[in-house]
C-alpha atoms as a PDB file:
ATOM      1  CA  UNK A   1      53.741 348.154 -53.877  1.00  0.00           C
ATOM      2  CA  UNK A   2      50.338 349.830 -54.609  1.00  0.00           C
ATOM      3  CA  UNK A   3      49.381 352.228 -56.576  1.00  0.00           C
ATOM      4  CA  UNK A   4      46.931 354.918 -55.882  1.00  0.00           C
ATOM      5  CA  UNK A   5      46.568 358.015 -58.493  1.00  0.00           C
ATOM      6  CA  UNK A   6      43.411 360.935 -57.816  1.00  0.00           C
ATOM      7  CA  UNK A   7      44.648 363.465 -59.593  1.00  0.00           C
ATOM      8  CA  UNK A   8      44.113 366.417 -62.760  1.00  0.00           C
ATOM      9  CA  UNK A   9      46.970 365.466 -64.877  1.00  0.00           C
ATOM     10  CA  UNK A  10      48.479 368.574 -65.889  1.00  0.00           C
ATOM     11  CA  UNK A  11      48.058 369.462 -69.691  1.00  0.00           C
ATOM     12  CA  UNK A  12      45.878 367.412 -70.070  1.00  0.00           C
ATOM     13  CA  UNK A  13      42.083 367.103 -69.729  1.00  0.00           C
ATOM     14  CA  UNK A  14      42.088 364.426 -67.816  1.00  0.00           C
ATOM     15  CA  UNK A  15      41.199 363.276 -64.170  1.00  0.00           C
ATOM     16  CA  UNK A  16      42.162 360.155 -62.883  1.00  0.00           C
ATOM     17  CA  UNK A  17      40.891 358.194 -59.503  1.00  0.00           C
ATOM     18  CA  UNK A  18      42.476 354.743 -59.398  1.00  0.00           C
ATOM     19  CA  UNK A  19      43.668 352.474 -57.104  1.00  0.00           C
ATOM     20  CA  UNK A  20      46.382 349.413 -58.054  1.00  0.00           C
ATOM     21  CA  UNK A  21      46.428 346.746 -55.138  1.00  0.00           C
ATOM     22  CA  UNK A  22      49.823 345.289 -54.326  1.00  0.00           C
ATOM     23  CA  UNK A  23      50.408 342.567 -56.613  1.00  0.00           C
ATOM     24  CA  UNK A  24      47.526 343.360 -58.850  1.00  0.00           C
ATOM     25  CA  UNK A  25      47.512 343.926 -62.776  1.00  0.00           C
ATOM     26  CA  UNK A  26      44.840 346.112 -63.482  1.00  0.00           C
ATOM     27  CA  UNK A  27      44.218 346.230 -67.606  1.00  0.00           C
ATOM     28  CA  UNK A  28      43.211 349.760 -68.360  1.00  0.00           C
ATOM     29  CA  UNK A  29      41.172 349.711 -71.927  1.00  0.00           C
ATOM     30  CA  UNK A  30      38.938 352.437 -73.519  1.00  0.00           C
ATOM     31  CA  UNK A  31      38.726 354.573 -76.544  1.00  0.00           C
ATOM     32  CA  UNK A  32      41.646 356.489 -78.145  1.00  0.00           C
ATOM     33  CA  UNK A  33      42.413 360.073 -76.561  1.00  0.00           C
ATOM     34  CA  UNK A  34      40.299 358.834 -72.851  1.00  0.00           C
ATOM     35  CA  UNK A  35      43.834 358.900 -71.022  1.00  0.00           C
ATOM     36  CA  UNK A  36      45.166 355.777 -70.745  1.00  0.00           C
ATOM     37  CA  UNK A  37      48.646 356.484 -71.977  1.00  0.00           C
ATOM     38  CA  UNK A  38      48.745 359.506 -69.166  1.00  0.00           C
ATOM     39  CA  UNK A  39      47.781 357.562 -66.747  1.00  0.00           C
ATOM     40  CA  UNK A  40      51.046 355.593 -67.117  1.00  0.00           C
ATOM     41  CA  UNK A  41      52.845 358.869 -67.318  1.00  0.00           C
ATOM     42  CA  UNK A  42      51.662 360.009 -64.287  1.00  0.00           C
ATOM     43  CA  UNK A  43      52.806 357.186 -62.316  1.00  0.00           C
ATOM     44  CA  UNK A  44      56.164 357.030 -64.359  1.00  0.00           C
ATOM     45  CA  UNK A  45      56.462 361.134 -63.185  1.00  0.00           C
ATOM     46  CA  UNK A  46      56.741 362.118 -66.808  1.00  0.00           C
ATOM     47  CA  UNK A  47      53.675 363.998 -66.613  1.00  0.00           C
ATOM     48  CA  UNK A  48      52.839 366.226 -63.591  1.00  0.00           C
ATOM     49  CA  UNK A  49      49.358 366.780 -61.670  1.00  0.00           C
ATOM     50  CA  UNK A  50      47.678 369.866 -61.661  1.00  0.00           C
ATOM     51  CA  UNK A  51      45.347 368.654 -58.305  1.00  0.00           C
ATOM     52  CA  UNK A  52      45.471 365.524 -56.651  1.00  0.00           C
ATOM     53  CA  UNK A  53      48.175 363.448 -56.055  1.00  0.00           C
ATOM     54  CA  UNK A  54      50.236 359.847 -57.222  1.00  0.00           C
ATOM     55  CA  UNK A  55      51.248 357.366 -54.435  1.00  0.00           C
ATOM     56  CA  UNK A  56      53.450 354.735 -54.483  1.00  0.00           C
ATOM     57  CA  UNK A  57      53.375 352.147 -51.515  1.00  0.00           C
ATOM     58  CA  UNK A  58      51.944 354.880 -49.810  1.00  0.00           C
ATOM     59  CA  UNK A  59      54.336 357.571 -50.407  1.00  0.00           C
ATOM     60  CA  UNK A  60      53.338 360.697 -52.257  1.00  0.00           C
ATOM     61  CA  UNK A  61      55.283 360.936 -55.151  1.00  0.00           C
ATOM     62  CA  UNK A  62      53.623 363.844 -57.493  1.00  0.00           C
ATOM     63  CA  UNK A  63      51.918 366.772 -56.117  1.00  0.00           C
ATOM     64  CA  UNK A  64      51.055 370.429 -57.893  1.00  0.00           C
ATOM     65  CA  UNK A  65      53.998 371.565 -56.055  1.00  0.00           C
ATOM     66  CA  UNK A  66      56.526 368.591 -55.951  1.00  0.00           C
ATOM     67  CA  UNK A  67      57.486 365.759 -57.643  1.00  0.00           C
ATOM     68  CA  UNK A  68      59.811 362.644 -57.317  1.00  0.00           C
ATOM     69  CA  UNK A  69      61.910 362.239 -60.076  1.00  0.00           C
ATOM     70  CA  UNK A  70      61.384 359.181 -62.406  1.00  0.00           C
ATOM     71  CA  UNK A  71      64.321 357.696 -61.322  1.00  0.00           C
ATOM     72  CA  UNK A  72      63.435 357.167 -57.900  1.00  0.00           C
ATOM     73  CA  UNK A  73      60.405 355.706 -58.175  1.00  0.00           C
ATOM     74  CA  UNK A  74      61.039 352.138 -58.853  1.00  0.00           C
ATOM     75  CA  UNK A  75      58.874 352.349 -61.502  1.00  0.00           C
ATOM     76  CA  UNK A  76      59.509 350.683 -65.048  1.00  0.00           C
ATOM     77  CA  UNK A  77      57.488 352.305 -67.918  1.00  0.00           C
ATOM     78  CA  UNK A  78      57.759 350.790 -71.406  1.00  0.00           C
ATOM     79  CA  UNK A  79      55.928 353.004 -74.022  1.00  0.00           C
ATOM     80  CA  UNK A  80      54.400 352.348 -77.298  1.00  0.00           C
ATOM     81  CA  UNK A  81      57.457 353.204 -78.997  1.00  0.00           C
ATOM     82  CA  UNK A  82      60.533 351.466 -77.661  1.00  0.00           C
ATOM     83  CA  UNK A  83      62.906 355.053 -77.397  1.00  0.00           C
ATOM     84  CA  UNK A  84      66.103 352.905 -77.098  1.00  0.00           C
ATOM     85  CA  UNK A  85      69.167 354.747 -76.761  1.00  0.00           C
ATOM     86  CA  UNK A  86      70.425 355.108 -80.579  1.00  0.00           C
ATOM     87  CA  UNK A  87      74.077 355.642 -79.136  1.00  0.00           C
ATOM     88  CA  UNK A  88      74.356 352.316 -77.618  1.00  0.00           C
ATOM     89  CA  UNK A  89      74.663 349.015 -78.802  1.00  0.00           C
ATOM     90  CA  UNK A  90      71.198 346.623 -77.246  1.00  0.00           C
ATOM     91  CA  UNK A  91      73.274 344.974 -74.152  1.00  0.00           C
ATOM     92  CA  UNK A  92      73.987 348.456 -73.290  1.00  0.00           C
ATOM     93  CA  UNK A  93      70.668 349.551 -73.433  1.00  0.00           C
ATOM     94  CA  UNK A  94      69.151 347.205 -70.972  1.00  0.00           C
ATOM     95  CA  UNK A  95      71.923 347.471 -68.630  1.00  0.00           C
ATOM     96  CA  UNK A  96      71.444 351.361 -68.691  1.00  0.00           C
ATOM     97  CA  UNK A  97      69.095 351.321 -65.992  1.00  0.00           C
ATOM     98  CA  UNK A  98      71.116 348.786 -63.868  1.00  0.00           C
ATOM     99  CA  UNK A  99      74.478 351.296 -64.204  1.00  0.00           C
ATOM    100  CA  UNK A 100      72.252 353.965 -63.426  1.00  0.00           C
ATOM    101  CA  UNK A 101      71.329 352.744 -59.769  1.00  0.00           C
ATOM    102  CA  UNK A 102      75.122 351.578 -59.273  1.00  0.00           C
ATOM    103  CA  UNK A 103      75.478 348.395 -60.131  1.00  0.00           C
ATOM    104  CA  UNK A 104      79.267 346.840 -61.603  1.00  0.00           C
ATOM    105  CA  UNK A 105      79.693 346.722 -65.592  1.00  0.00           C
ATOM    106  CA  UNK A 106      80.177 343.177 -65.284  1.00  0.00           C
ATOM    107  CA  UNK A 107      76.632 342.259 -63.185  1.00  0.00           C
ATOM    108  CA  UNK A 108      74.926 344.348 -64.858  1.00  0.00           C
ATOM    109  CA  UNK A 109      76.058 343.251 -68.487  1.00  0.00           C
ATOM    110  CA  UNK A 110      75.509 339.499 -66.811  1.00  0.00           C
ATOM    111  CA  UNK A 111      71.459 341.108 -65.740  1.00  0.00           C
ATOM    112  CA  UNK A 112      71.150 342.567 -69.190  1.00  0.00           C
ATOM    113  CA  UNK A 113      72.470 339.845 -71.516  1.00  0.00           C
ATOM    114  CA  UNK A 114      70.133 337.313 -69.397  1.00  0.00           C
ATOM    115  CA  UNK A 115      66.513 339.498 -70.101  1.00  0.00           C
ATOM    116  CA  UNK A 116      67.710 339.740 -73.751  1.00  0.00           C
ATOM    117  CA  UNK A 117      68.007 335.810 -73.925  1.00  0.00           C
ATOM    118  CA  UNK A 118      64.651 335.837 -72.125  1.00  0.00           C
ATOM    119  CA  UNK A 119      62.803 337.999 -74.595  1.00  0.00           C
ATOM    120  CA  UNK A 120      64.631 335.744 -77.128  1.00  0.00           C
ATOM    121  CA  UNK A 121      66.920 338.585 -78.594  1.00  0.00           C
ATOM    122  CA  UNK A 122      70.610 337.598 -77.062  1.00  0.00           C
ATOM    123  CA  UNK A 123      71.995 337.508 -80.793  1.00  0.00           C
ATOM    124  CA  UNK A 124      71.215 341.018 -81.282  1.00  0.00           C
ATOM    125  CA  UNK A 125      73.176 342.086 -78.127  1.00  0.00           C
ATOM    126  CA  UNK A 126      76.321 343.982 -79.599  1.00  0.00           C
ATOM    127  CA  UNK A 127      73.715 345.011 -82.127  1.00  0.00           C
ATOM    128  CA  UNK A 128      72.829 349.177 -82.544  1.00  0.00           C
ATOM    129  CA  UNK A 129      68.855 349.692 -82.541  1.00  0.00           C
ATOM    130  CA  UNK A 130      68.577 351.213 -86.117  1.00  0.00           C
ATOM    131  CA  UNK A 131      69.457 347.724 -87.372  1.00  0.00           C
ATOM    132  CA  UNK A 132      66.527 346.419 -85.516  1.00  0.00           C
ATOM    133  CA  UNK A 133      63.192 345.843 -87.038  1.00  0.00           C
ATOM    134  CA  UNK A 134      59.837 347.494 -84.825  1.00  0.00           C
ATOM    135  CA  UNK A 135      59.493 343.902 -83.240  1.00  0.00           C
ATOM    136  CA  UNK A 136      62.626 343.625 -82.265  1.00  0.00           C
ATOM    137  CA  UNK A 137      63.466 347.003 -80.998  1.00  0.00           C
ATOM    138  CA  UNK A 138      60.125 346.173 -78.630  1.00  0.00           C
ATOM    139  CA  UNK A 139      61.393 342.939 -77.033  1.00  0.00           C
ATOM    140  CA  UNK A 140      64.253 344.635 -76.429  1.00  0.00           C
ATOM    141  CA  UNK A 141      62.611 347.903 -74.421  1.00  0.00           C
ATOM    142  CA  UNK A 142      60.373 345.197 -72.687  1.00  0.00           C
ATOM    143  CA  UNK A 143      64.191 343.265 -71.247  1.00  0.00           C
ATOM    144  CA  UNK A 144      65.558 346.846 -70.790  1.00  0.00           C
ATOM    145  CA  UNK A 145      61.991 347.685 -68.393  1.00  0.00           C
ATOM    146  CA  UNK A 146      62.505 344.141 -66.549  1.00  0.00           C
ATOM    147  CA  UNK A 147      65.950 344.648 -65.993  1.00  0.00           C
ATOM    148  CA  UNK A 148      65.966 346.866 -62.898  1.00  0.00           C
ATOM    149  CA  UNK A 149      63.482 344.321 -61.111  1.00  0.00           C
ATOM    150  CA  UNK A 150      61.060 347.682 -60.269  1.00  0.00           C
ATOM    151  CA  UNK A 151      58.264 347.339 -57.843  1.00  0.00           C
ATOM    152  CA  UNK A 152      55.784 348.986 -60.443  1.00  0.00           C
ATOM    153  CA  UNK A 153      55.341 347.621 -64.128  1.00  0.00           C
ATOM    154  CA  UNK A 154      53.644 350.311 -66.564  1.00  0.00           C
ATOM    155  CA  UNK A 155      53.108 349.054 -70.178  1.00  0.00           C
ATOM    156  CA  UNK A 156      51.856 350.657 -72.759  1.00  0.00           C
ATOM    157  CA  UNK A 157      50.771 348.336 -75.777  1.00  0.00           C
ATOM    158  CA  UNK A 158      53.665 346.094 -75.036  1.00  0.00           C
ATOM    159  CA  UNK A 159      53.481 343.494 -77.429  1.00  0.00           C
ATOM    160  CA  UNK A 160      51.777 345.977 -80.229  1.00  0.00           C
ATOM    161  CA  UNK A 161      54.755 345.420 -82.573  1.00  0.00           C
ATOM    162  CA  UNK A 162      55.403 342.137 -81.689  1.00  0.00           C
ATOM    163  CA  UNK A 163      54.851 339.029 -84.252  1.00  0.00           C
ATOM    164  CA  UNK A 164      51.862 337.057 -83.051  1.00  0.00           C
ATOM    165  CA  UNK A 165      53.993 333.539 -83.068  1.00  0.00           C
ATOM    166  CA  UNK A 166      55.986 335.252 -79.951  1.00  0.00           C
ATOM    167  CA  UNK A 167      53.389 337.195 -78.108  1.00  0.00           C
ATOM    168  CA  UNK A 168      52.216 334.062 -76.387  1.00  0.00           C
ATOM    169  CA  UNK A 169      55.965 333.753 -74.452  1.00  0.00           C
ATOM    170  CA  UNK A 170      56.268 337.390 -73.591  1.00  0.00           C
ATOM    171  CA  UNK A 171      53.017 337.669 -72.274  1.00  0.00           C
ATOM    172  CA  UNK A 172      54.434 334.453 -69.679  1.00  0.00           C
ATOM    173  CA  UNK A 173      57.404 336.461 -69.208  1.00  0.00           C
ATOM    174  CA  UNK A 174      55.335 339.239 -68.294  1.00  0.00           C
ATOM    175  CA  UNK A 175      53.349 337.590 -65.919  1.00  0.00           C
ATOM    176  CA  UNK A 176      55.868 335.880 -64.000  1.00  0.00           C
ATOM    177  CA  UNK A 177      57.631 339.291 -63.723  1.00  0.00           C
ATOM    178  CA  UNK A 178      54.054 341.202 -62.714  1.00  0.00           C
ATOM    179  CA  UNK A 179      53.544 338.511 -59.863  1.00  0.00           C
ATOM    180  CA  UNK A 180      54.156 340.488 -56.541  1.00  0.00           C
ATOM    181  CA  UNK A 181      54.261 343.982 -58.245  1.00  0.00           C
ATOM    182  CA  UNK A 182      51.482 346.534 -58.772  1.00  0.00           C
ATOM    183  CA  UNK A 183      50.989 346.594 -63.201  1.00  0.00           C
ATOM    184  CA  UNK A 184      48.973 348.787 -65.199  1.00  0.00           C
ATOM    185  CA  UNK A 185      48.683 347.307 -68.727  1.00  0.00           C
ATOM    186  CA  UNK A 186      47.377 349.612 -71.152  1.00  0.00           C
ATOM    187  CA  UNK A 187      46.173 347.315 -74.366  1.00  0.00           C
ATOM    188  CA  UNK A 188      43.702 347.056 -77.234  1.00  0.00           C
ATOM    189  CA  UNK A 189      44.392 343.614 -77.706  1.00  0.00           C
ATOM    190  CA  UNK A 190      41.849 341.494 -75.803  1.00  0.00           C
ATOM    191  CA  UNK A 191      44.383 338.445 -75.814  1.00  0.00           C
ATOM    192  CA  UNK A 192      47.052 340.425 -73.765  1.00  0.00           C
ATOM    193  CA  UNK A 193      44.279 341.747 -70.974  1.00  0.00           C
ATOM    194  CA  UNK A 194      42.817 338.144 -71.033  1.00  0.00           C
ATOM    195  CA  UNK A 195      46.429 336.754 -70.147  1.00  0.00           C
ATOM    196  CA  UNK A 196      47.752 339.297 -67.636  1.00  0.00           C
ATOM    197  CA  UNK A 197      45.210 340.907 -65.856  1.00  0.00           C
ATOM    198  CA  UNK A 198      43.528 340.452 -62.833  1.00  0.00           C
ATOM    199  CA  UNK A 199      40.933 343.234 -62.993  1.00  0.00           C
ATOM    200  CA  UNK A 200      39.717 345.894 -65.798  1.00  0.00           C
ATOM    201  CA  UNK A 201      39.529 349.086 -65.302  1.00  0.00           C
ATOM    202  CA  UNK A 202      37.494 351.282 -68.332  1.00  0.00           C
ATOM    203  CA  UNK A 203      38.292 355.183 -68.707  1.00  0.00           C
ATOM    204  CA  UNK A 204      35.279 357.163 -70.584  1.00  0.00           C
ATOM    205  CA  UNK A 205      35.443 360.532 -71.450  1.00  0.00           C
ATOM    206  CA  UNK A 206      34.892 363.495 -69.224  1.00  0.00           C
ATOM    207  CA  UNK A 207      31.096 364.601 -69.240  1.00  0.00           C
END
């Protein structure tokens, strides 16, 4: 699905005109406070527009008057801090957003416990996320955004927490789930945009 956002992001004091090509990854780099972060929350529908619009595949999803929920976007946003349910054990984290959109306990426990093997954290399944360290807690968020098999991958620093011996797997994980999908990757580290994306895009500040 593509991605198209030309909008005043309300709040904040920044305008956005970009474009995401079906089954592109677009890096989006530049300096601290530019807007890179609300960017993703745009397209997520955390953040509203003030003018403008967001479009997904096409379909208007955020104007100054309306806005699709988050939910029914199809849009998996992983933020900078992993904001895992404290409440629920890690398997029932990642299968939150499979239950959500109706799927069985038992598929989507199967779904869940098979993206926490992939980001190498199945032992920690039955496993509460205070007991996790920062790394962990991240490879976790990352399963729990892959989970749902979205059409639109948003990451923000994804792999910022990560130890650097694992980073080189998640960012193949990564790209074999980005193939297909529109991505924005929001990173400082030039390994991660080197791996994953097929075009840079550079936000400056407003004039």
């Amino acid at each position: 699905m593509s991605v198209r956002v030309a909008a005043d992001v309300a709040g904040r004091d920044v305008r956005l005109d970009i474009d995401v090509a079906d089954g592109e990854t677009v890096a989006v780099v530049g300096p601290n406070g530019v807007g890179k972060s609300t960017l993703l929350l745009a397209v997520a529908g955390i953040l509203g527009v003030r003018n403008g619009d967001v479009e997904i595949d096409g379909k208007v999803m955020s104007t100054p008057r309306h806005a699709v929920p988050p939910h029914h976007r199809r849009v998996a946003y992983l933020p900078q801090d992993p904001s895992l349910f404290p409440h629920l054990d890690c398997l029932a984290n990642v299968a939150f957003g499979l239950r959500a959109r109706g799927a069985s306990r038992a598929d989507s426990s199967e779904r869940a416990l098979h993206m926490l093997d992939a980001v190498g954290m199945a032992n920690v399944a039955r496993r509460k996320p205070s007991t996790l360290s920062g790394g962990q807690a991240q490879r976790v968020a990352l399963a729990r955004a892959l989970a749902t098999d979205p059409a639109v991958l948003l990451f923000d620093e994804p792999l910022s927490s990560v130890d650097a011996a694992s980073r080189e797997g998640l960012r193949d994980l990564i790209a074999a789930h980005a193939a297909g999908r529109s991505c924005l990757v929001v990173s400082h580290d030039d390994a991660d945009v080197e791996a994953l994306a097929t075009r840079v895009i550079r936000l400056q500040r407003r004039g």
